[in-house]
Protein backbone atom coordinates (compact mmCIF):
# COMPACT_ATOMS: atom_id res chain seq x y z
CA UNK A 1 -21.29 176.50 134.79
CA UNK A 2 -24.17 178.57 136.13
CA UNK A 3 -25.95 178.28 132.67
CA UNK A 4 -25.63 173.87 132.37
CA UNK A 5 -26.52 173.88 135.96
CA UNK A 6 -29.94 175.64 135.68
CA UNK A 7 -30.30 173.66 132.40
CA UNK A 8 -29.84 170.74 134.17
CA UNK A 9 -32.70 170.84 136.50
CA UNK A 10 -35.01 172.13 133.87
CA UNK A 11 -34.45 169.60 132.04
CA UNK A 12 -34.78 167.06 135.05
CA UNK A 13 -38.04 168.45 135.54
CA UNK A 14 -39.47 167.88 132.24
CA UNK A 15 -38.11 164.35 132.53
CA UNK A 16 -39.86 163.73 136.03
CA UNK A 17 -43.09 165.51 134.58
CA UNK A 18 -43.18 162.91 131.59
CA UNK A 19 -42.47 159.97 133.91
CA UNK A 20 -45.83 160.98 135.78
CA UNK A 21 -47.49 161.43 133.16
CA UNK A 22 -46.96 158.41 131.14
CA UNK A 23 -47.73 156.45 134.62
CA UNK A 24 -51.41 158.62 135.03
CA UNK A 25 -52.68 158.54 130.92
CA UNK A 26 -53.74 155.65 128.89
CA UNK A 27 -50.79 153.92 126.94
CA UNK A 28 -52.32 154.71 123.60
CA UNK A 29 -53.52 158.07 124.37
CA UNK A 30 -52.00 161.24 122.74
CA UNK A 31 -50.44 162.71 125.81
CA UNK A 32 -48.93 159.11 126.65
CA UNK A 33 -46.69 159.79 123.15
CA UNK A 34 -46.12 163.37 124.25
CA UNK A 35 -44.92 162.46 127.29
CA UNK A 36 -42.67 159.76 125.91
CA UNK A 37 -41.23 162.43 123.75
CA UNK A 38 -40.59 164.71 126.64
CA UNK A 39 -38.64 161.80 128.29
CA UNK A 40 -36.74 160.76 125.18
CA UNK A 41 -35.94 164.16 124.65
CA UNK A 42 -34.80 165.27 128.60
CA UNK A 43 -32.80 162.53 128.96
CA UNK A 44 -30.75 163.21 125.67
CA UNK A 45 -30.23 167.06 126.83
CA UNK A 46 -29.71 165.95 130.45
CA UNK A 47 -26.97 163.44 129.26
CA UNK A 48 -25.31 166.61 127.43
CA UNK A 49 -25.68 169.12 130.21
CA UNK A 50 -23.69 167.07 132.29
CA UNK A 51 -21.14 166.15 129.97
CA UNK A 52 -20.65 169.97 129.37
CA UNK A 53 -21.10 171.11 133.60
CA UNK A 54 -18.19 168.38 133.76
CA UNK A 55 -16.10 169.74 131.32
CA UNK A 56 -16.56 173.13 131.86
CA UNK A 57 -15.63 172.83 135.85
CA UNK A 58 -12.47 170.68 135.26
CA UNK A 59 -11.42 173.47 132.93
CA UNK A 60 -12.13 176.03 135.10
CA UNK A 61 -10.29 173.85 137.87
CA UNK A 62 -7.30 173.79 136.01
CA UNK A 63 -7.06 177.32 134.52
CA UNK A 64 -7.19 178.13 138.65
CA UNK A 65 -4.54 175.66 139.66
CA UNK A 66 -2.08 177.43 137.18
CA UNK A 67 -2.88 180.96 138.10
CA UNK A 68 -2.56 180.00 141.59
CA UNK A 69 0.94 179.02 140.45
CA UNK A 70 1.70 182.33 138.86
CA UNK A 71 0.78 183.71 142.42
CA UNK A 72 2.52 181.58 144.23
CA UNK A 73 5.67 182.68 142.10
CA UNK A 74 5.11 186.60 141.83
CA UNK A 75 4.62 186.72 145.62
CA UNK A 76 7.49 183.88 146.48
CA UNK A 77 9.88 186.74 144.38
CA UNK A 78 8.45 190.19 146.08
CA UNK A 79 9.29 188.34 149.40
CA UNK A 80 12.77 187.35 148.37
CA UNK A 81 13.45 190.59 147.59
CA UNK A 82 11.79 192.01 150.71
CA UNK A 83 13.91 189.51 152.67
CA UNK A 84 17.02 190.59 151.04
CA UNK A 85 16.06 194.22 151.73
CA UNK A 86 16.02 193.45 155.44
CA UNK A 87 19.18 192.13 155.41
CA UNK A 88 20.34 194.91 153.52
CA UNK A 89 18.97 197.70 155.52
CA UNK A 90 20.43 195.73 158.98
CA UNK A 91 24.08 195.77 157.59
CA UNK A 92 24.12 199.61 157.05
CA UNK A 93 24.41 202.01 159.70
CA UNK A 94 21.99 204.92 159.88
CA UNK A 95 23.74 207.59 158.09
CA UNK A 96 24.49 204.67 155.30
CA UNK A 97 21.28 203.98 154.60
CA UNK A 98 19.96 207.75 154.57
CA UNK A 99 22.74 208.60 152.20
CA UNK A 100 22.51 205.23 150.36
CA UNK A 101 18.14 206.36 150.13
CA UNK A 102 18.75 209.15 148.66
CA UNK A 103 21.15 208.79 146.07
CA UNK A 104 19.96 205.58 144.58
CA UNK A 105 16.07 205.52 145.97
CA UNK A 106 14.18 208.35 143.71
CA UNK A 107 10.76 208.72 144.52
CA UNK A 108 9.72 208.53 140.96
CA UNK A 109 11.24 204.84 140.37
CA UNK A 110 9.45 204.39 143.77
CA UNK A 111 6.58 205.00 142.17
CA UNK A 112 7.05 203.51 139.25
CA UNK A 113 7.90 199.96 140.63
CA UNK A 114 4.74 200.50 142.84
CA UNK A 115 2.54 200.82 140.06
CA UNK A 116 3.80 198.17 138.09
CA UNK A 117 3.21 195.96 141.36
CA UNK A 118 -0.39 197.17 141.27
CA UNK A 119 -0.69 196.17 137.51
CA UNK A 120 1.16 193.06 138.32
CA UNK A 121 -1.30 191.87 140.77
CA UNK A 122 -4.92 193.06 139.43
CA UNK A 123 -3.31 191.09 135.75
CA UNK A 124 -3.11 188.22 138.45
CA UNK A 125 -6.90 188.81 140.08
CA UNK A 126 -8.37 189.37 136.83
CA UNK A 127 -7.95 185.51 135.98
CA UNK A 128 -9.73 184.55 138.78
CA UNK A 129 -13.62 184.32 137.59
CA UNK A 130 -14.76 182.75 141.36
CA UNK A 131 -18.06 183.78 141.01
CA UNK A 132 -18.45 181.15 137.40
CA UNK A 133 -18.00 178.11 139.71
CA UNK A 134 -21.25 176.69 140.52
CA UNK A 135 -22.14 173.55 142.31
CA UNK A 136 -24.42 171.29 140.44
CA UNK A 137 -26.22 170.34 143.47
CA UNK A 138 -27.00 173.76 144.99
CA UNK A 139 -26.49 172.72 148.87
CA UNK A 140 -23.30 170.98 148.25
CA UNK A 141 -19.88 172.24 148.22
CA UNK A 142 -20.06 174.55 150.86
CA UNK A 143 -16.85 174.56 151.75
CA UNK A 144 -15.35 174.69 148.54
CA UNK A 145 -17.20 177.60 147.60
CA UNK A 146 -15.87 178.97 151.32
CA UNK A 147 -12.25 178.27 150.25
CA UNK A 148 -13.00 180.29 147.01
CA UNK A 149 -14.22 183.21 148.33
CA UNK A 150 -11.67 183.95 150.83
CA UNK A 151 -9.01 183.35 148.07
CA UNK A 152 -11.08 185.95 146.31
CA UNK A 153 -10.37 188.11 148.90
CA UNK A 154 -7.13 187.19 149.17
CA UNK A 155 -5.70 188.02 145.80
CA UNK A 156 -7.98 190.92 145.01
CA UNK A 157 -7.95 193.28 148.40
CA UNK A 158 -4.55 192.02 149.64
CA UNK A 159 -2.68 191.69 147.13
CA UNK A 160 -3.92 194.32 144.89
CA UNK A 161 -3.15 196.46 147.70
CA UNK A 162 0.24 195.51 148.23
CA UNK A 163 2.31 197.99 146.49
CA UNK A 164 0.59 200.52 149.36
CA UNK A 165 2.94 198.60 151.77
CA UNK A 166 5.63 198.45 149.00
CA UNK A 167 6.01 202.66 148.70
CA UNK A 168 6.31 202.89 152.73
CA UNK A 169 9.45 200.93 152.76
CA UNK A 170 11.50 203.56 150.59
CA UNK A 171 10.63 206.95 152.89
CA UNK A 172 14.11 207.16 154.39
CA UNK A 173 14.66 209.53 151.26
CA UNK A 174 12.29 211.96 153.77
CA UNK A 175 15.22 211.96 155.93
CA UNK A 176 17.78 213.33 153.56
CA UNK A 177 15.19 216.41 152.40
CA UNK A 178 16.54 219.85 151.79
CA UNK A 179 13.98 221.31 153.97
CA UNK A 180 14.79 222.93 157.13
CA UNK A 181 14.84 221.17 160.42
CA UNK A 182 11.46 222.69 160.91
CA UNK A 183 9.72 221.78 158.34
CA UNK A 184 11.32 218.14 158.08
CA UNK A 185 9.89 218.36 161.77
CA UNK A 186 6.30 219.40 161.14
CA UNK A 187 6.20 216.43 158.26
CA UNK A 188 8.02 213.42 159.77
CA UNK A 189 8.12 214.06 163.24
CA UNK A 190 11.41 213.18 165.01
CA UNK A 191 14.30 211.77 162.79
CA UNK A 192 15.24 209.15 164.82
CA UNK A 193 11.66 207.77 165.64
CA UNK A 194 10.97 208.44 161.79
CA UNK A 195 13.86 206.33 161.01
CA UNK A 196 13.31 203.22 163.30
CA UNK A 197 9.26 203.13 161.78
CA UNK A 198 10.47 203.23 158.66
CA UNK A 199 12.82 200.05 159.78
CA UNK A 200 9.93 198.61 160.72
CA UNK A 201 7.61 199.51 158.04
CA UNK A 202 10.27 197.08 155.86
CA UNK A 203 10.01 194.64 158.43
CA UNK A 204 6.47 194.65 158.34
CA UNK A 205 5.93 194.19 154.74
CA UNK A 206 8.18 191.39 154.66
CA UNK A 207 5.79 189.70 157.02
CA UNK A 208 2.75 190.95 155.27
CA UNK A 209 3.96 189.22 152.00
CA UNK A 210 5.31 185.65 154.37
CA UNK A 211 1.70 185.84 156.07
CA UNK A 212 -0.31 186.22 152.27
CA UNK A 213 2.00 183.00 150.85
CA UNK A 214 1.42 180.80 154.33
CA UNK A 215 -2.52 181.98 153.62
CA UNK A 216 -2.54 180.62 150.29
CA UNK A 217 -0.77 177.53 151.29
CA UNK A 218 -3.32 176.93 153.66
CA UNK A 219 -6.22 177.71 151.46
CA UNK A 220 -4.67 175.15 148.63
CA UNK A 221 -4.08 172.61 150.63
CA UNK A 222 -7.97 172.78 151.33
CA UNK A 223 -8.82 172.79 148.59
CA UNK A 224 -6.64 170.41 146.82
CA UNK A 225 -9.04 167.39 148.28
CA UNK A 226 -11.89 168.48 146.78
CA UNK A 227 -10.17 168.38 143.83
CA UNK A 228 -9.78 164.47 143.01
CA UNK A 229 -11.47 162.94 139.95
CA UNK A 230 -12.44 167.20 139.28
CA UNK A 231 -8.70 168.18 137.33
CA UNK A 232 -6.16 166.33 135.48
CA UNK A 233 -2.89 164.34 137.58
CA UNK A 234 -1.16 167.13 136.53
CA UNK A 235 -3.27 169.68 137.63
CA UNK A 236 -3.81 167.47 140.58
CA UNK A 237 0.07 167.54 141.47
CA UNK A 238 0.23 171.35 140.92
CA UNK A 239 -2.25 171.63 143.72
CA UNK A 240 -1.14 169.30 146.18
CA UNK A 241 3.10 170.28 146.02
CA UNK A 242 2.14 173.97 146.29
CA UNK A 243 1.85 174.43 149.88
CA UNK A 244 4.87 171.75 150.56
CA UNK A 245 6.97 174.47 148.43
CA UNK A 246 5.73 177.44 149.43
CA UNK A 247 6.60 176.34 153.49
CA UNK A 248 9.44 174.59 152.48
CA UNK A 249 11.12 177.21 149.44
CA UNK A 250 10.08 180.55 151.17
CA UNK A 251 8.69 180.26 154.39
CA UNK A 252 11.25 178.00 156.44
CA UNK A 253 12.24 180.70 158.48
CA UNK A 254 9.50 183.19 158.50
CA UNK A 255 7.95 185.07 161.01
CA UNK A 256 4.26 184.29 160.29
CA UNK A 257 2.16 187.44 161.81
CA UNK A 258 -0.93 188.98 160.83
CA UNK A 259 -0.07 191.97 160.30
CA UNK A 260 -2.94 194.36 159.20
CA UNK A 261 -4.78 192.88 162.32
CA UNK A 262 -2.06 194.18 164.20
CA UNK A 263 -2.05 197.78 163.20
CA UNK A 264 -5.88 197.98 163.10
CA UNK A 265 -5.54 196.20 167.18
CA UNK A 266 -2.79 199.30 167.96
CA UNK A 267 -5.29 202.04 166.18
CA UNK A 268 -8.33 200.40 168.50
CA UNK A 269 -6.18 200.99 171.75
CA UNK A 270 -5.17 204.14 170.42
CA UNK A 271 -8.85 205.07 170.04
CA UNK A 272 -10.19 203.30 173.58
CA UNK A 273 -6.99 205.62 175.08
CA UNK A 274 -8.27 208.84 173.78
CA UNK A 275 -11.57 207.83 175.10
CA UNK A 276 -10.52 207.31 178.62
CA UNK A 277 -8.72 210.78 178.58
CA UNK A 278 -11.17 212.03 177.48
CA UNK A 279 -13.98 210.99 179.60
CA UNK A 280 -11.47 211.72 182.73
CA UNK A 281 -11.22 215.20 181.87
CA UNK A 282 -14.90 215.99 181.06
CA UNK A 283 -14.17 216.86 177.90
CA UNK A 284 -17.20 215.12 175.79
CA UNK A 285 -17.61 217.76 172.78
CA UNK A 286 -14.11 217.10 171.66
CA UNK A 287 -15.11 212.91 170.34
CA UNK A 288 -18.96 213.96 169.84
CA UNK A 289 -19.75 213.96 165.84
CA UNK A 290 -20.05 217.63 163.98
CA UNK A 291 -24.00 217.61 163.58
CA UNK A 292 -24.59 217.43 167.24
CA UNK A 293 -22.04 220.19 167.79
CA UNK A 294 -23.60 222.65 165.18
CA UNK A 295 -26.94 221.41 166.62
């Protein structure tokens, strides 16, 4: 699109320049039938530039609205089975689930179905060429362009970098370790806190995954407007139903909480509280950076 768009105005200004100058030269003059040439000839390419800008976005349109679908389904299914993991992990005592972790949850297959979450997901971002849309009209479609971006961001950080949140869920297999008590202690901390943020780190990515789908309802149903007389009915439908479905199929009873924002909030306080102690006992060295303390 980039490519018919600058085309376009080229040739719009050799079409203007020819107007001019057939209105400044003599009629039967040389650079009168130049000029009439250079309008003749704009006008033809400008005719095709558009037809080809057009065609090119409402492809590009419609390749989007169906990998937007494929999204919409690969994240609807890993919170499914996040949900079902919840209600899973609250229907087993403690000892169940440590002994359940660690003879069916391996860390390999852990890892395994990680990985293939990662691949999953960057197979899913790599069809999504955001950058290639370009307005025809450079100060126009602001807001599309907006809407684009942050569903850039959406599928390529957060859900790239979702099967990070996807290997914390299985670490109750920590608990069931051959190590001694005080090693298990140096690496995990106390068992029974270790257990309950584990609990929670399940919890959490279920609400990660609800919070990602409610985002990308949001952002479709923004952009779906934009969107008449661009794609097909079809196309059109696909757009408009998905956030209807994905409220309605999977997130009728979610908790919808951001929660990266969250954790980085917590870390923050964490921080300002390490400050304060720190100021009240004098101690400055201790948060000052390592070149002024070797300087």
């Amino acid at each position: 699109m980039k490519l018919f768009a600058r085309l376009f105005w080229i040739l719009f200004g050799v079409f203007v320049i020819g107007i001019v100058t057939v209105c400044l030269v003599e009629p039967s003059s040389v650079w009168s039938r130049i000029a009439t040439g250079l309008i003749t000839g704009s006008f033809v390419g400008l005719v095709n530039t558009l037809t080809n800008y057009f065609h090119t976005r409402q492809v590009f349109f419609e390749k989007m609205a169906l990998s937007l679908l494929d999204v919409e389904f690969n994240l609807g299914e890993d919170y499914i089975h996040a949900k079902t993991r919840n209600f899973f992990i609250a229907d087993m005592s403690k000892k169940q689930m440590i002994k359940y972790a660690a003879e069916n949850e391996h860390l390999e297959d852990t890892i395994t179905k990680s990985e293939k979450m990662h691949k999953r997901y960057q197979e899913l971002a790599s069809k999504f060429d955001f950058e290639a849309y370009v307005p025809l009209i450079p100060w126009t479609r602001k807001k599309t362009m907006k809407v684009l971006e942050t569903m850039d961001e959406l599928i390529s950080f957060e859900l790239v970098h979702l099967y990070g949140d996807y290997r914390f869920c299985f670490d109750f297999t920590l608990l069931s370790s051959p190590a001694s008590k005080e090693e298990q202690q140096m690496v995990i901390g106390d068992p029974d806190e270790f257990y309950d943020h584990v609990v929670q780190e399940n919890k959490d990515y279920q609400d990660l995954i609800a919070y990602n789908l409610n985002s990308l309802a949001d952002l479709t149903e923004s952009l779906s407007p934009r969107m008449k007389g661009v794609v097909s009915k079809m196309h059109m439908e696909i757009l408009s139903r998905m956030p209807f479905s994905i409220r309605d199929v999977y997130l009728c009873d979610a908790v919808i909480r951001d929660v990266r924002s969250e954790r980085a909030a917590e870390v923050e306080k964490e921080w300002e509280g390490e400050v304060d102690d720190t100021d009240e006992s004098g101690d400055v060295d201790s948060l000052s950076p390592p070149e002024s303390k070797i300087n």
